[in-house]
N, C-alpha and C. Protein backbone atom coordinates (compact mmCIF):
# COMPACT_ATOMS: atom_id res chain seq x y z
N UNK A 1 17.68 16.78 12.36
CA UNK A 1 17.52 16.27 10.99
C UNK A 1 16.62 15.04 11.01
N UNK A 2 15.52 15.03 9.93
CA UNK A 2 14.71 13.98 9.98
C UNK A 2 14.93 13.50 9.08
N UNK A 3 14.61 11.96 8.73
CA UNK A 3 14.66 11.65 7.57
C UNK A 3 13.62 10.86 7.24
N UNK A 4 12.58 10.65 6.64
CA UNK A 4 11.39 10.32 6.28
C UNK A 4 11.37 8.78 5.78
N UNK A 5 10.80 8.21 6.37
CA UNK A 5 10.72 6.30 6.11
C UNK A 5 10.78 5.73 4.26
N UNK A 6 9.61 6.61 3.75
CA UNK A 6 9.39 5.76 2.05
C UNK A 6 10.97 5.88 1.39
N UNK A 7 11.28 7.22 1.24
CA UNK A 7 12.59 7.24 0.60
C UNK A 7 13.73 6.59 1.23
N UNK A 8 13.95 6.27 2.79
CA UNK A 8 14.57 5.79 2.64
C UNK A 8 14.82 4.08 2.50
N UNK A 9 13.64 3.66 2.33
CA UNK A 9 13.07 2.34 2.42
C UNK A 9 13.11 2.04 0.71
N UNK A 10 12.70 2.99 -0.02
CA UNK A 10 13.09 3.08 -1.62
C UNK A 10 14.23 3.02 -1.80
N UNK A 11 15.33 3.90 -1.42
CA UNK A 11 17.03 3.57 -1.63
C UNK A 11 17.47 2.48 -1.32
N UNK A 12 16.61 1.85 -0.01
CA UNK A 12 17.71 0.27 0.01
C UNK A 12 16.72 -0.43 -0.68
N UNK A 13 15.94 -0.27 -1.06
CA UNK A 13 15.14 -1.77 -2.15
C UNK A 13 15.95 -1.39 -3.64
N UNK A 14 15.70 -0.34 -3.97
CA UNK A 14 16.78 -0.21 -5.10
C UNK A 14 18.23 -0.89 -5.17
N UNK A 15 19.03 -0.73 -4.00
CA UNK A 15 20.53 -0.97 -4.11
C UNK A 15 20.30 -2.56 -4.06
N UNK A 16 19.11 -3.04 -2.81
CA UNK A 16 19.11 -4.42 -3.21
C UNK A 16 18.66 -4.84 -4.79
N UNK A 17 17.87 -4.72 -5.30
CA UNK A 17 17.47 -4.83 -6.65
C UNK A 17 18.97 -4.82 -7.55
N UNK A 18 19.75 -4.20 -7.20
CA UNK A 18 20.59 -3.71 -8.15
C UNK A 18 21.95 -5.20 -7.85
N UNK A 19 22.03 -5.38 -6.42
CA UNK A 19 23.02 -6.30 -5.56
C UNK A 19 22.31 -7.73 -6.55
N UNK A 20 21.01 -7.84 -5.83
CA UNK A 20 20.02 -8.92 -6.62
C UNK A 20 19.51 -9.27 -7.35
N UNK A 21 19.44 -9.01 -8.55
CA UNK A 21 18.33 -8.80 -9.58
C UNK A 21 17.17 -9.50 -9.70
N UNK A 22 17.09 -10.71 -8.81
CA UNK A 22 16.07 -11.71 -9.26
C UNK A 22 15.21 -11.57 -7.73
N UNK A 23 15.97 -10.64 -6.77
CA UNK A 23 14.98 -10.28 -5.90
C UNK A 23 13.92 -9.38 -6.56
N UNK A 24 14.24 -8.34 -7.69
CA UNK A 24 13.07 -7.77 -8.37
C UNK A 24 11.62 -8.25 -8.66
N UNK A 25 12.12 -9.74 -9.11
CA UNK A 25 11.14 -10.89 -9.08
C UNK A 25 9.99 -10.89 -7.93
N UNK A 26 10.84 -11.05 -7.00
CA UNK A 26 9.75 -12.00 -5.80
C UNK A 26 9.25 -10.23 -5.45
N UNK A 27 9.96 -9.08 -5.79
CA UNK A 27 9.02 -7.83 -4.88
C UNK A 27 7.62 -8.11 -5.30
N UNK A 28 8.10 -7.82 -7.26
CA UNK A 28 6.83 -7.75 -8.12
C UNK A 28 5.63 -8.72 -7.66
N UNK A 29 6.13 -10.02 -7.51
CA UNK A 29 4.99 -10.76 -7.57
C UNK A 29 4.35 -10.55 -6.14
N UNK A 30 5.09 -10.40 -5.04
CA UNK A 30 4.68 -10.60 -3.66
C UNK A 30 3.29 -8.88 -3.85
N UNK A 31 3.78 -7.59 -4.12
CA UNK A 31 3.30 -6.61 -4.72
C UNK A 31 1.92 -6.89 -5.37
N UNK A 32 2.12 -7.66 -6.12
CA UNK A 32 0.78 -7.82 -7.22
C UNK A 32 -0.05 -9.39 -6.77
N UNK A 33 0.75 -10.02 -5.47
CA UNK A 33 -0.34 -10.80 -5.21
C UNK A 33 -1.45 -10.11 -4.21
N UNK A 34 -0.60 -9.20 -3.17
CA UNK A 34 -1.22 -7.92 -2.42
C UNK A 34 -2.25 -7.73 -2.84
N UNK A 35 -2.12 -6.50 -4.02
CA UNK A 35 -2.80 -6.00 -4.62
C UNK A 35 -4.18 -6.80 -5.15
N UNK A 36 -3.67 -7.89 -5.87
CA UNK A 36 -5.14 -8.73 -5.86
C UNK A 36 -5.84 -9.39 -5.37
N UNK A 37 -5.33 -9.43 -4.03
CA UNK A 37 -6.18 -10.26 -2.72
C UNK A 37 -6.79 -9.08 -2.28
N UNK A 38 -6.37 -7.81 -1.95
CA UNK A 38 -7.18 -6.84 -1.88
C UNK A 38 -7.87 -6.55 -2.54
N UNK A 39 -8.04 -6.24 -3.71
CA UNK A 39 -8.92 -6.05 -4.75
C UNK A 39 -10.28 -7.11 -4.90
N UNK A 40 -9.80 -8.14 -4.38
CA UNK A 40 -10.95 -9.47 -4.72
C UNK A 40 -11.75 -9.19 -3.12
N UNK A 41 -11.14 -9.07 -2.23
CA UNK A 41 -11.80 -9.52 -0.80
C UNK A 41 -11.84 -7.96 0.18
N UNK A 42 -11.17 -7.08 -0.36
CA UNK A 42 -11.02 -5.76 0.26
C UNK A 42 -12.89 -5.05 0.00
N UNK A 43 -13.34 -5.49 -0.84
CA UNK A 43 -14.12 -4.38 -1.00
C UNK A 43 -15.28 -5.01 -0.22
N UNK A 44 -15.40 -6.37 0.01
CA UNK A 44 -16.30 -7.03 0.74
C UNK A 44 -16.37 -7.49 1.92
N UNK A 45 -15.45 -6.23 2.57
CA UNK A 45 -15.29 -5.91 4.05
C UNK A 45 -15.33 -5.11 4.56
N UNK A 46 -16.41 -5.02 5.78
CA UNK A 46 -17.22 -3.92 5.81
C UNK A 46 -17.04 -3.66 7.50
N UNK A 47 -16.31 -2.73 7.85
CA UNK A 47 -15.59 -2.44 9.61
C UNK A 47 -16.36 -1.59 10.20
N UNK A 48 -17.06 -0.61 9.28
CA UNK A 48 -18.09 0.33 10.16
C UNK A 48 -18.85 -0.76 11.00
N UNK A 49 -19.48 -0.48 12.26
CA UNK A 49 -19.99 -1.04 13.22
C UNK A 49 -21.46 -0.59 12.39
């Protein structure tokens, strides 16, 4: 029996979310600071040799 990493990495962020609520907080923002440091500096990096 396998069990595959996202879902089960989704069930415990959920139950925490649910234990925590104001951890919801810090996912979102930590999530969407990601996202826009990539977005600003991701595209102007260039790894092909």
């Amino acid at each position: 029996m396998t069990i595959s990493l996202t879902p089960l990495l989704s069930l415990i962020a959920g139950i925490l979310v649910l234990l925590v609520p104001r951890l919801l907080n810090y996912i979102v923002a930590l999530y969407l600071i990601l996202i826009g440091v990539v977005g600003l500096f991701g595209a102007n990096i260039n790894i092909t040799p």
